[in-house]
Protein backbone atom coordinates (compact mmCIF):
# COMPACT_ATOMS: atom_id res chain seq x y z
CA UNK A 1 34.79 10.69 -68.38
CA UNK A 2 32.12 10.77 -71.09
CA UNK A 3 29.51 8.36 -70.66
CA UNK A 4 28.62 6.59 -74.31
CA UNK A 5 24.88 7.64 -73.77
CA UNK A 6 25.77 11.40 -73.95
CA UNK A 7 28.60 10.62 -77.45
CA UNK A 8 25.24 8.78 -78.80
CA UNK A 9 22.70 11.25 -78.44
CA UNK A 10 25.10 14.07 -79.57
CA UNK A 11 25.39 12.14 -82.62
CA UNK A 12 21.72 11.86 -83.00
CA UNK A 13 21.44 15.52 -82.48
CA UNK A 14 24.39 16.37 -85.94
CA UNK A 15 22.49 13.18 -87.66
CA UNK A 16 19.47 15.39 -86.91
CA UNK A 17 20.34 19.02 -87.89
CA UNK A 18 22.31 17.61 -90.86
CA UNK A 19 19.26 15.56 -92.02
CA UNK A 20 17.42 19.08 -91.73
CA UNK A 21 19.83 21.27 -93.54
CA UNK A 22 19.76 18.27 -96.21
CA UNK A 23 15.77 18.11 -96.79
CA UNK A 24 15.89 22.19 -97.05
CA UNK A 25 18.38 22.15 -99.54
CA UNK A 26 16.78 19.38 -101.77
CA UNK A 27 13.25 19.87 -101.18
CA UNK A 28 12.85 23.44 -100.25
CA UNK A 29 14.94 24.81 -103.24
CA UNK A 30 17.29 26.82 -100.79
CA UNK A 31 20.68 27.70 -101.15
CA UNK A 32 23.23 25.80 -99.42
CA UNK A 33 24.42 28.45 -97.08
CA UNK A 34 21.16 28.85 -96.28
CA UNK A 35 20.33 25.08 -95.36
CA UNK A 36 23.74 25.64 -93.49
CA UNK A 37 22.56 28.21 -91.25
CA UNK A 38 19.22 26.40 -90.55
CA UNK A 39 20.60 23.20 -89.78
CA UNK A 40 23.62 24.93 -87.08
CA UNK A 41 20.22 26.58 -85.67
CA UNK A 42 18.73 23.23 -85.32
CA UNK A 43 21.38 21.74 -83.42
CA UNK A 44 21.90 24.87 -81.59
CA UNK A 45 18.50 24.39 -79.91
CA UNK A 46 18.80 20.86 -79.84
CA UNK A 47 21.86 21.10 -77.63
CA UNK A 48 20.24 23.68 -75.31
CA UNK A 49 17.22 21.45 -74.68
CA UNK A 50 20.05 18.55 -73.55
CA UNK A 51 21.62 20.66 -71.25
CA UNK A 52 18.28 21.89 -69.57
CA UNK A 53 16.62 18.88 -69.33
CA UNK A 54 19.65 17.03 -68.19
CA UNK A 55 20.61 19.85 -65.41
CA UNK A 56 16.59 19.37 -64.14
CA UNK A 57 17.13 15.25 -64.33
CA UNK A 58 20.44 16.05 -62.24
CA UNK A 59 18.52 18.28 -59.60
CA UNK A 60 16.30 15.51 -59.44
CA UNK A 61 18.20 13.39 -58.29
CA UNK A 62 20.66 15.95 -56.24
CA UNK A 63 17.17 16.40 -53.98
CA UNK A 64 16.66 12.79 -54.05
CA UNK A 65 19.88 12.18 -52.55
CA UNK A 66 20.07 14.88 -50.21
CA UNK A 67 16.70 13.71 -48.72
CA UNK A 68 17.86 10.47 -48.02
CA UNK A 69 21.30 11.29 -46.21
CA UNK A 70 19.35 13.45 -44.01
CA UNK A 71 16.95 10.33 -43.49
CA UNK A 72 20.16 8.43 -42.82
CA UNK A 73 21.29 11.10 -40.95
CA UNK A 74 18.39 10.95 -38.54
CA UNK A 75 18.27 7.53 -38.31
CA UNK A 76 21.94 7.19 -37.47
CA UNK A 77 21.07 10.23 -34.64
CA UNK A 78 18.37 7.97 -33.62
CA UNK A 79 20.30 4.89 -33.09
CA UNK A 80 23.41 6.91 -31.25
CA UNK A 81 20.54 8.44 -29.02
CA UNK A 82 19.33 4.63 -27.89
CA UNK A 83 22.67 3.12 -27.67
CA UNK A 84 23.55 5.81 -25.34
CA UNK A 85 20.30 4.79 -23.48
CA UNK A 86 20.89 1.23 -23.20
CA UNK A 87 24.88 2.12 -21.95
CA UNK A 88 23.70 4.87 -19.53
CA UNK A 89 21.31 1.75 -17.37
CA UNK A 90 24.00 -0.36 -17.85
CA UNK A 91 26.34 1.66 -16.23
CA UNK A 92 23.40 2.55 -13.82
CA UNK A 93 22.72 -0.88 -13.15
CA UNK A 94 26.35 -1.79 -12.49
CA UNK A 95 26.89 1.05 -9.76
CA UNK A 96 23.43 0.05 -8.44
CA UNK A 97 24.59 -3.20 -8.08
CA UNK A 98 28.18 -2.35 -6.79
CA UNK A 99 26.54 -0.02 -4.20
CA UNK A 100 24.29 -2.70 -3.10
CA UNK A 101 26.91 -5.14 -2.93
CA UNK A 102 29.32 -3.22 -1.14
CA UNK A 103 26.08 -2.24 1.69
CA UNK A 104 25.68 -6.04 2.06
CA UNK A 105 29.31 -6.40 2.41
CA UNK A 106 29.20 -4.12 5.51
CA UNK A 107 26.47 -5.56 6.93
CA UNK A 108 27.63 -8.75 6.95
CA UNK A 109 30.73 -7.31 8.53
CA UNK A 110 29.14 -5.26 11.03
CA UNK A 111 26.97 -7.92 11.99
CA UNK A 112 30.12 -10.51 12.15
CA UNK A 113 31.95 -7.83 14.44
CA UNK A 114 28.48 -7.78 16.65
CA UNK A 115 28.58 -11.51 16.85
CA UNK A 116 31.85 -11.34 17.34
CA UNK A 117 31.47 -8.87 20.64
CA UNK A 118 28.46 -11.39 21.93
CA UNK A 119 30.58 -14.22 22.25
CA UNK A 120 33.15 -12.47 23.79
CA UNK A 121 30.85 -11.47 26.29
CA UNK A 122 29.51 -14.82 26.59
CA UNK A 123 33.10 -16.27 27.41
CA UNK A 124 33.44 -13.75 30.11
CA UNK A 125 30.58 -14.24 32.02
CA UNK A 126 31.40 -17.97 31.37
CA UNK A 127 34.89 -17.54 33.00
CA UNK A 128 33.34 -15.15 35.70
CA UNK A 129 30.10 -17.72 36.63
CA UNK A 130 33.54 -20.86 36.71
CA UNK A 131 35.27 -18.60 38.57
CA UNK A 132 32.65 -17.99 41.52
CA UNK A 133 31.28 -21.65 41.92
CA UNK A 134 35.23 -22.37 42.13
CA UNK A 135 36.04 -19.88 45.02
CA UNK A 136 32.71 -20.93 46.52
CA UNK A 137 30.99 -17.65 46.38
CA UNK A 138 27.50 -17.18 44.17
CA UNK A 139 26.41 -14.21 45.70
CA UNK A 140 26.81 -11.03 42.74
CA UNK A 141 28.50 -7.95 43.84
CA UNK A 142 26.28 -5.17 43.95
CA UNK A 143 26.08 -2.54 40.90
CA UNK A 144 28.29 0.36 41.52
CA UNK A 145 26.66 4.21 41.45
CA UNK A 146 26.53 5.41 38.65
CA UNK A 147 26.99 2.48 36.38
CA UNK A 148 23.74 1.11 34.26
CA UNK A 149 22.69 -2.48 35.71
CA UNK A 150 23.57 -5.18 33.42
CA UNK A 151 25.75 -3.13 31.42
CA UNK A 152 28.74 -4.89 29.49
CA UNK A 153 32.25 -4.66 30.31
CA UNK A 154 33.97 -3.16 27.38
CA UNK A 155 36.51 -4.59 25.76
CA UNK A 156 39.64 -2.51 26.03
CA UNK A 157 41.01 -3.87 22.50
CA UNK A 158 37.98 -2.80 20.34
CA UNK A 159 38.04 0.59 18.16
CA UNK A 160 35.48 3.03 19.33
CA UNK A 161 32.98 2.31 16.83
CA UNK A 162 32.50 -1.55 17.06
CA UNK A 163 30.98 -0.62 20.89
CA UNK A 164 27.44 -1.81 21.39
CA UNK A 165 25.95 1.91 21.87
CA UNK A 166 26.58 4.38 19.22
CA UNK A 167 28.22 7.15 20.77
CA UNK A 168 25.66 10.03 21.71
CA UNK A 169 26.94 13.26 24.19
CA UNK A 170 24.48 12.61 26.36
CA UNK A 171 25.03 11.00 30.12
CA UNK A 172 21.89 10.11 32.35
CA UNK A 173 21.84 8.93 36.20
CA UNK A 174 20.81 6.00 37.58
CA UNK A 175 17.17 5.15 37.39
CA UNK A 176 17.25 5.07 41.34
CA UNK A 177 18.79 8.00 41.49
CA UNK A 178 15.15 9.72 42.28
CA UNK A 179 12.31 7.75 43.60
CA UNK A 180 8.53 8.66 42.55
CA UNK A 181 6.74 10.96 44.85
CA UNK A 182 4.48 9.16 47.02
CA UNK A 183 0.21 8.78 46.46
CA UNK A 184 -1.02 12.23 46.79
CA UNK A 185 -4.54 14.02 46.63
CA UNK A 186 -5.87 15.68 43.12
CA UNK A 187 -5.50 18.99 45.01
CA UNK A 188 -1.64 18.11 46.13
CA UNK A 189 -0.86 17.30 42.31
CA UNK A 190 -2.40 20.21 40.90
CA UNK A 191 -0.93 22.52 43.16
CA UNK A 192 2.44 20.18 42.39
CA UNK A 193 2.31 21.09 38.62
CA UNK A 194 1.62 25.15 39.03
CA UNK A 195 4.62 25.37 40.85
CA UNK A 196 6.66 22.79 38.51
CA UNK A 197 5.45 24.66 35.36
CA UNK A 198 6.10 28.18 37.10
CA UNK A 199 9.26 27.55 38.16
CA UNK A 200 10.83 25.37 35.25
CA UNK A 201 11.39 21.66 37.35
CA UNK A 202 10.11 19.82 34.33
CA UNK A 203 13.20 17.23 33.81
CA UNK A 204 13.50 14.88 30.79
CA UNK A 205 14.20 11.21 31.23
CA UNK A 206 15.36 9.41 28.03
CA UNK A 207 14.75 5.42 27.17
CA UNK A 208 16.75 4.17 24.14
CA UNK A 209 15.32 2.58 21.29
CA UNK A 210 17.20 -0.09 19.94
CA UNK A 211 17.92 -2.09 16.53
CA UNK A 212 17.25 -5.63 16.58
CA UNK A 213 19.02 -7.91 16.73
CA UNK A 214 21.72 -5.92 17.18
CA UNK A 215 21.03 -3.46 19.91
CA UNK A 216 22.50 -0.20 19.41
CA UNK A 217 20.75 2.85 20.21
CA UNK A 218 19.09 4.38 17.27
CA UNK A 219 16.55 7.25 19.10
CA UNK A 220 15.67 8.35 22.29
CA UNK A 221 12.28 8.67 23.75
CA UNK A 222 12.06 11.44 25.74
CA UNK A 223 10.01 11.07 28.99
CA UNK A 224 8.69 13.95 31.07
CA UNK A 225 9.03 14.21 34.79
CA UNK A 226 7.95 17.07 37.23
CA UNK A 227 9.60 17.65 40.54
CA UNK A 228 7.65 19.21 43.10
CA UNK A 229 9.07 22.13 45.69
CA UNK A 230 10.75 19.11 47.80
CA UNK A 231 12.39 17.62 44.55
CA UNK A 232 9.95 14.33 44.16
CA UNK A 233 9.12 13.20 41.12
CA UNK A 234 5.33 12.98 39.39
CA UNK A 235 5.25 10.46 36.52
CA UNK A 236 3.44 11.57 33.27
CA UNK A 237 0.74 9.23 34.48
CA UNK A 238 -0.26 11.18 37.27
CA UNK A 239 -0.48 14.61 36.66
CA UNK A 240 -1.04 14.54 32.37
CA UNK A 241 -4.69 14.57 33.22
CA UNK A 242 -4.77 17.33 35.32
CA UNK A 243 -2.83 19.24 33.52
CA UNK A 244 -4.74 18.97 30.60
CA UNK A 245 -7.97 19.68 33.12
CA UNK A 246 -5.98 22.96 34.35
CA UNK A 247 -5.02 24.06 30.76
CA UNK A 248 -1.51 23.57 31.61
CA UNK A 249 -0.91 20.94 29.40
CA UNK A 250 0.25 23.25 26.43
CA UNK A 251 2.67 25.40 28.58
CA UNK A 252 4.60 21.77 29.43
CA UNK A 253 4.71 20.80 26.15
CA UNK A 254 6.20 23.90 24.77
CA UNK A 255 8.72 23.26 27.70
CA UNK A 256 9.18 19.95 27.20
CA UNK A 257 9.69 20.62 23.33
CA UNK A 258 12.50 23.66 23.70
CA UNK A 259 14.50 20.58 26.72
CA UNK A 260 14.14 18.05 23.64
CA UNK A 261 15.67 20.42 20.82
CA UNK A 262 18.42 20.69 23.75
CA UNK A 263 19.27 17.14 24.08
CA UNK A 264 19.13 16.41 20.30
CA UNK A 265 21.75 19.25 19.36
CA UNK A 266 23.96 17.81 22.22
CA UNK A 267 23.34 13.82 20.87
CA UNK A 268 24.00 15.47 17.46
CA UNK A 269 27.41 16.60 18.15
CA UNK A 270 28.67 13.43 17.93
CA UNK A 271 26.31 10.91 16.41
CA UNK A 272 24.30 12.49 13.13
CA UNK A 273 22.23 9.24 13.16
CA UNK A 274 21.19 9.41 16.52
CA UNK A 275 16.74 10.81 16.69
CA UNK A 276 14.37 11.79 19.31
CA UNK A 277 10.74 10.92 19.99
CA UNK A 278 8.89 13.77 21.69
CA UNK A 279 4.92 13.49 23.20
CA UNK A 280 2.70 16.18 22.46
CA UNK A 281 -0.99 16.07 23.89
CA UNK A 282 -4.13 15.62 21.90
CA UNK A 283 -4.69 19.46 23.81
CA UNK A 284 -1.39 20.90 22.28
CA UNK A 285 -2.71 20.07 19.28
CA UNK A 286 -6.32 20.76 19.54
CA UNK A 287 -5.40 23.94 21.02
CA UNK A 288 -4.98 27.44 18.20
CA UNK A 289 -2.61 29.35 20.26
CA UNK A 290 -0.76 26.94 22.17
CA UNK A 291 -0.21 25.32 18.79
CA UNK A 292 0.79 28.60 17.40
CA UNK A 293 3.62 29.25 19.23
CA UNK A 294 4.70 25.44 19.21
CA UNK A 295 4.63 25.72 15.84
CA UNK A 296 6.99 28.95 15.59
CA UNK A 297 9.30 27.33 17.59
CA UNK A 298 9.66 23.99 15.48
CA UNK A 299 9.45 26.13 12.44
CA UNK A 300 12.88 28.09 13.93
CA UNK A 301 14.08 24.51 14.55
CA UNK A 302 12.97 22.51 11.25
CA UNK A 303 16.72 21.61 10.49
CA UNK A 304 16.32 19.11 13.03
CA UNK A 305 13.07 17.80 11.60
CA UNK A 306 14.56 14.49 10.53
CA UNK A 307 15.83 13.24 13.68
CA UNK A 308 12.87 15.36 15.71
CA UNK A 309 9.85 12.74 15.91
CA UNK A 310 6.63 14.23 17.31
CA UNK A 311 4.32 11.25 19.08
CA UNK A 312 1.10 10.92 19.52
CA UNK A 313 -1.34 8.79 20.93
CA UNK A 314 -3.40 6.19 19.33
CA UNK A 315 -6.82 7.54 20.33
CA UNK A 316 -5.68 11.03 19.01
CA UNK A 317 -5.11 10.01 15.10
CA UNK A 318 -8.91 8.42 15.45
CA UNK A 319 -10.32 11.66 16.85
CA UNK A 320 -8.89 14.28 14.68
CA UNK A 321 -10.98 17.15 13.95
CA UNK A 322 -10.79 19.96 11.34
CA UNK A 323 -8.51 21.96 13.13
CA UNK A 324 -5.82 19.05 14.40
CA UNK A 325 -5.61 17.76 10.92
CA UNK A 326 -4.93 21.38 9.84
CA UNK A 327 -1.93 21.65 12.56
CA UNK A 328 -0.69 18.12 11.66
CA UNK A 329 -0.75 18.92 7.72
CA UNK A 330 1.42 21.81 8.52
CA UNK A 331 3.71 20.26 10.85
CA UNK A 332 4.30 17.41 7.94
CA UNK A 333 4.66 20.33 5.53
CA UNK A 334 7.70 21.45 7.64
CA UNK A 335 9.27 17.73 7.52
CA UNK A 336 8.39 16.67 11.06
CA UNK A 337 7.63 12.88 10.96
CA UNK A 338 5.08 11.67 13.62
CA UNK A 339 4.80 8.36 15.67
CA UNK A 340 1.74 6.67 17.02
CA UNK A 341 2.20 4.99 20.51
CA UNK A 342 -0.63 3.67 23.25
CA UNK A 343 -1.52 1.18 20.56
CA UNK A 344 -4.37 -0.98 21.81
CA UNK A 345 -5.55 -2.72 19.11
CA UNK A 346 -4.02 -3.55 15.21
CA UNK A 347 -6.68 -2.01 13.61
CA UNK A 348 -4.40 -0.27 11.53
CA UNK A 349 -4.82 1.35 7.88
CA UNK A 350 -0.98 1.67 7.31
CA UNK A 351 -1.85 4.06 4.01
CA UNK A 352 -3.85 6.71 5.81
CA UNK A 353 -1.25 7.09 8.53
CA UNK A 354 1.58 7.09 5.50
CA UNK A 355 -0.39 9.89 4.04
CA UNK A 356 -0.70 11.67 6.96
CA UNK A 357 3.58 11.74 8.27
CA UNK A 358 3.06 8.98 10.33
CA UNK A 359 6.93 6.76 9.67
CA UNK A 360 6.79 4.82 13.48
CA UNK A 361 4.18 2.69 15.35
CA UNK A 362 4.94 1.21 18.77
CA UNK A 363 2.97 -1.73 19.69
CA UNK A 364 3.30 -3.49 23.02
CA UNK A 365 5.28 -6.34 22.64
CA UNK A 366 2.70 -8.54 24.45
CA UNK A 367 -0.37 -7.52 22.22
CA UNK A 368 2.23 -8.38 19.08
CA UNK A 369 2.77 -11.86 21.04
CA UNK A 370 -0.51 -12.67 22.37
CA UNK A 371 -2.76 -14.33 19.91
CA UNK A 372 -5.59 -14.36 22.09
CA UNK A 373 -5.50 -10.53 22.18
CA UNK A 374 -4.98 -9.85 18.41
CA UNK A 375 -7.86 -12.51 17.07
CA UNK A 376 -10.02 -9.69 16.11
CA UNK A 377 -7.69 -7.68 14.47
CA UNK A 378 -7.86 -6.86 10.98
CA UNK A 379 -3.87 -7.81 10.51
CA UNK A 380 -1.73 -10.65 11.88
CA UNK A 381 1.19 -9.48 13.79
CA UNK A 382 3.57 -11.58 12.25
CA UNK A 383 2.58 -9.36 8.74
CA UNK A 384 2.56 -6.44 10.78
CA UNK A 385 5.98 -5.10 10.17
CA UNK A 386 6.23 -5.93 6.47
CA UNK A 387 2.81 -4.71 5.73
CA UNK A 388 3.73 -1.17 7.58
CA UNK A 389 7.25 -1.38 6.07
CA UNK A 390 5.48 -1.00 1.82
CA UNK A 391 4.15 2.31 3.19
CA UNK A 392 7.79 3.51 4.92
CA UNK A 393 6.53 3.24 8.19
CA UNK A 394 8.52 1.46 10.79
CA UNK A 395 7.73 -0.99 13.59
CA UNK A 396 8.81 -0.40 17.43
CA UNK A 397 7.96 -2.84 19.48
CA UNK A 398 7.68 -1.49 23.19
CA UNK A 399 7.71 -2.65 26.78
CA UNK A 400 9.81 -5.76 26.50
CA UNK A 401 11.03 -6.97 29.87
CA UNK A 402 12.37 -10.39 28.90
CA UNK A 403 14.82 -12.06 26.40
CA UNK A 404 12.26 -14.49 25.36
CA UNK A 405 9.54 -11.94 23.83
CA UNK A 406 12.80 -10.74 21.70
CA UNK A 407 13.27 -14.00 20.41
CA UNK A 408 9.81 -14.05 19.09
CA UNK A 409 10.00 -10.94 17.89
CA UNK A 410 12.68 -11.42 15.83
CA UNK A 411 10.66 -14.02 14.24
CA UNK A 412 8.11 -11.31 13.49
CA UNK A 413 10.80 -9.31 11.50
CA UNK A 414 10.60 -6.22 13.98
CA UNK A 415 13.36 -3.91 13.63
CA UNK A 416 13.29 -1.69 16.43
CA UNK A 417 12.57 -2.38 20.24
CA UNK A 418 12.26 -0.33 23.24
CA UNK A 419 11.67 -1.60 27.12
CA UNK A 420 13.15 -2.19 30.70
CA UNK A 421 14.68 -5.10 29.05
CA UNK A 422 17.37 -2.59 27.59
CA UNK A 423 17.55 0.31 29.78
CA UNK A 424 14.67 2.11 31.87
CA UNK A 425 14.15 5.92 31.47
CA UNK A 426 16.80 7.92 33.10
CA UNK A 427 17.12 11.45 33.79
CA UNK A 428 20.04 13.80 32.24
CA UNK A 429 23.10 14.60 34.54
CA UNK A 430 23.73 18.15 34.77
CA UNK A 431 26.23 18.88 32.63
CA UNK A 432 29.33 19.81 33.81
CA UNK A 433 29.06 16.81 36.64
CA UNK A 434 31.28 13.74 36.61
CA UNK A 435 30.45 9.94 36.39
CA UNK A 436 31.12 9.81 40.30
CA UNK A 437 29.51 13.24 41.07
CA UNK A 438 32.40 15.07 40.99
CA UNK A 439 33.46 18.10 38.89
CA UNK A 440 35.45 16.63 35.86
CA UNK A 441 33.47 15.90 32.98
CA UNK A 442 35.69 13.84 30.82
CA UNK A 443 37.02 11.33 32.94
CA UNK A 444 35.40 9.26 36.24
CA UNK A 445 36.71 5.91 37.94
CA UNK A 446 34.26 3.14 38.64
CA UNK A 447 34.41 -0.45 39.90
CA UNK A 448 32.79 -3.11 37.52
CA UNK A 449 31.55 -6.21 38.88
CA UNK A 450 34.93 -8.41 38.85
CA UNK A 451 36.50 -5.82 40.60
CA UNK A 452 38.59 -4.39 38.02
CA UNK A 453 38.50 -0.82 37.83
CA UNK A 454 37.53 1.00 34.71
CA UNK A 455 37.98 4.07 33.21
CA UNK A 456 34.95 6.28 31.74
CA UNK A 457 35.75 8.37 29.10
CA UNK A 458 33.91 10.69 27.01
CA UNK A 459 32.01 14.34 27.52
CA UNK A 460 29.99 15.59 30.04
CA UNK A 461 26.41 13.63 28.65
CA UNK A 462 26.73 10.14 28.01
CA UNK A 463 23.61 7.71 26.84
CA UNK A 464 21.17 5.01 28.34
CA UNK A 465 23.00 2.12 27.40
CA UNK A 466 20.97 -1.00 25.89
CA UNK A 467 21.80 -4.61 28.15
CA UNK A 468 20.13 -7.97 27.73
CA UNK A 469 22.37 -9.54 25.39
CA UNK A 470 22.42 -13.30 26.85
CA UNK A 471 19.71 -14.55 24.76
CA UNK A 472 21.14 -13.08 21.12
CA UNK A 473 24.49 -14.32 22.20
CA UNK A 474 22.98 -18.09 22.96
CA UNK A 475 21.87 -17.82 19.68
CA UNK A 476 24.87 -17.11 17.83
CA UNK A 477 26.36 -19.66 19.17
CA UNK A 478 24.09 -22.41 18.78
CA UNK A 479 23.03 -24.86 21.47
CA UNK A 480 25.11 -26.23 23.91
């Protein structure tokens, strides 16, 4: 449609030309054809200067336009960008918080299915104790062979994995089963250790360490034994020293190292979760070639390096020279995680030992519970396990004997524990051996204390199981 503005001006522009043609003809003295001509050229060039200057005024504006759709156009990307954004946390923040809700769910469960198996217990022994003072006799059967002392009778209508242990394929003997060697001379113990070392009778005892409160075996510590030519047994205590005074201290723990990566492969088979704690020497470590060829070894192992914790003493970490940092920097460069253990004092600097692989600490339970022996520490233990917990390192609290220190430790918010209290070290059957020292490894018969008669199941390695559950279960169910 044409606008009015373009009918006026074309008017203007005939007005114009004719006006022209007009003052030629009356003025100029020319002939009308003439003034005719002039005044068509007039509007001629009047109507080309229109069209130009309107198509320029219309570009104008075209680029004006164009420039803002494409600032719209950004500004609408920009917008879509952020509102996808804002929907991608939300969604993020809803799974986050389903996930988390759905962990706490199964805690809670798990720990109402623990609870559940306490009290259980409790009744039992409640029933068993009535039982006895009715009949007259107080006197406790004796522990049968082959059976951990103070280990709980399972309850035959409970699926596999609400037990107290977390299945692990691997079965130890009684911790009678050998008795330590008696007091010997240095030359008797050296001469003890050649012969151990030469001929391969290093064995490995393992002591579970558990979760509290609940109590099921998360890692084993592995504890090194030597048995001499008449099969007695030298506790690390008594010939570590000379060994490392002999130079034979590297030689065992390369030994003691391939027996671990053993056991763990055999726990793994049937419990991922399941980790192993193995002592190296400050020598080991100190030592270039002994080191060397430890370090080939884990290096051919380092899939295990998650569940494959290397330990070492307290006094080592504050003696480190050049070279043992250098070997511990490329042990942590491999994944190997590292725990600190002979812990005499909480002088502790929780982001140095982060930095350096440490993830565990044991600390006697005593010097956690002891106030008078932690005064001059630089941390209190009851901030101990949160305060190592910011840096991912976790707490183990070692050598409990007695249900009371695990009450109080509890209080200190330690998650892991390890002691007599739950099992003692105990060496590895052979494999292939039965429960009652026969030859089938799947299936043994043994006596429990109420003379029932149970029925072990499971492969030829079983684990240290964890005991001492009276106290927890007193407190689940309240006084009284």
């Amino acid at each position: 449609m044409i606008r009015i503005s373009t009918i006026f001006i074309a008017i203007c522009m005939v007005l114009l030309a004719a006006s022209l043609g007009l003052i030629l003809y009356s003025v100029a003295g020319l002939s009308g054809m003439e003034s005719a001509i002039v005044a068509l050229t007039a509007l001629t060039f009047l109507i080309l200067y229109n069209a130009v200057s309107m198509r320029l005024r219309d570009r104008t504006d075209v680029g004006g336009q164009i420039a803002d759709l494409s600032r719209g156009t950004a500004d609408l990307a920009r917008q879509v960008a952020e509102f996808g954004r804002r929907l991608a946390a939300v969604e993020g923040r809803v799974a986050s918080a389903n996930s988390a809700g759905a962990d706490r769910i199964q805690a809670v469960l798990g720990e109402i299915n623990e609870l559940g198996v306490l009290v259980k217990q409790l009744a039992v022994s409640v029933a068993n104790h009535d039982d006895m003072l009715a009949s007259g006799t107080v006197a406790a059967a004796p522990a049968p062979a082959g059976r951990p002392i103070h280990e709980p009778e399972k309850d035959p209508q409970l699926p596999a994995k609400d037990t107290r242990i977390a299945a692990a394929p691997i079965t130890v003997m009684p911790a009678a089963a050998n008795e330590p060697a008696p007091s010997r001379s240095h030359e008797q113990i050296l001469a003890a250790v050649k012969s151990a070392v030469e001929e391969n009778r290093i064995d490995i005892f393992l002591q579970p360490m558990v979760t509290l409160p609940q109590r099921k075996v998360r890692f084993y510590e592995a504890v090194t034994r030597l048995r001499d030519d008449k099969d007695q047994l030298l506790a690390a205590d008594d010939f570590i020293g000379i060994a490392e005074a002999a130079g034979l201290i590297g030689r065992i723990d390369h030994m003691v190292m391939l027996k671990c990566v053993q056991v763990l492969r055999r726990l793994m088979v049937r419990n991922k979760d399941v980790g192993i704690f193995c002592n190296v020497a400050a020598a080991t470590l100190g030592n270039p070639t002994t080191f060397a060829q430890c370090l080939d070894f884990l290096e051919a192992n380092r899939a295990l390096a998650p569940a494959f914790v290397l330990e070492f003493k307290q006094a080592t970490f504050r003696n480190l020279g050049p070279a043992e940092a250098e070997h511990l920097a490329a042990l942590a460069q491999r994944g190997y995680r590292f725990s600190i253990d002979h812990v005499t004092d909480l002088r502790i600097e929780p982001r140095e030992l982060a930095d350096r692989g440490i993830r565990f600490i044991k600390v006697p339970a005593a010097l956690l519970l002891a106030q008078r022996q932690t005064s001059g520490s630089d941390i209190d233990p009851s901030d101990l396990s949160d305060l190592l917990g910011r840096f991912g390192i976790d707490l183990i609290a070692e050598r409990i004997e007695g249900e009371r220190a695990v009450v109080d430790l509890l209080d200190y918010d330690v998650r892991f524990g390890q002691g007599f209290l739950f099992a003692p070290p105990r060496p590895l059957r052979p494999e292939g051996a039965s429960a009652t020292g026969g030859t089938a490894p799947n299936k043994a018969q043994e006596t429990n204390g109420s003379g029932k008669t149970a029925s072990l199941e499971g492969p030829a390695i079983d684990p240290p199981r964890a005991t001492g559950n009276a106290a927890l279960a007193r407190r689940a169910v309240g006084p009284g």
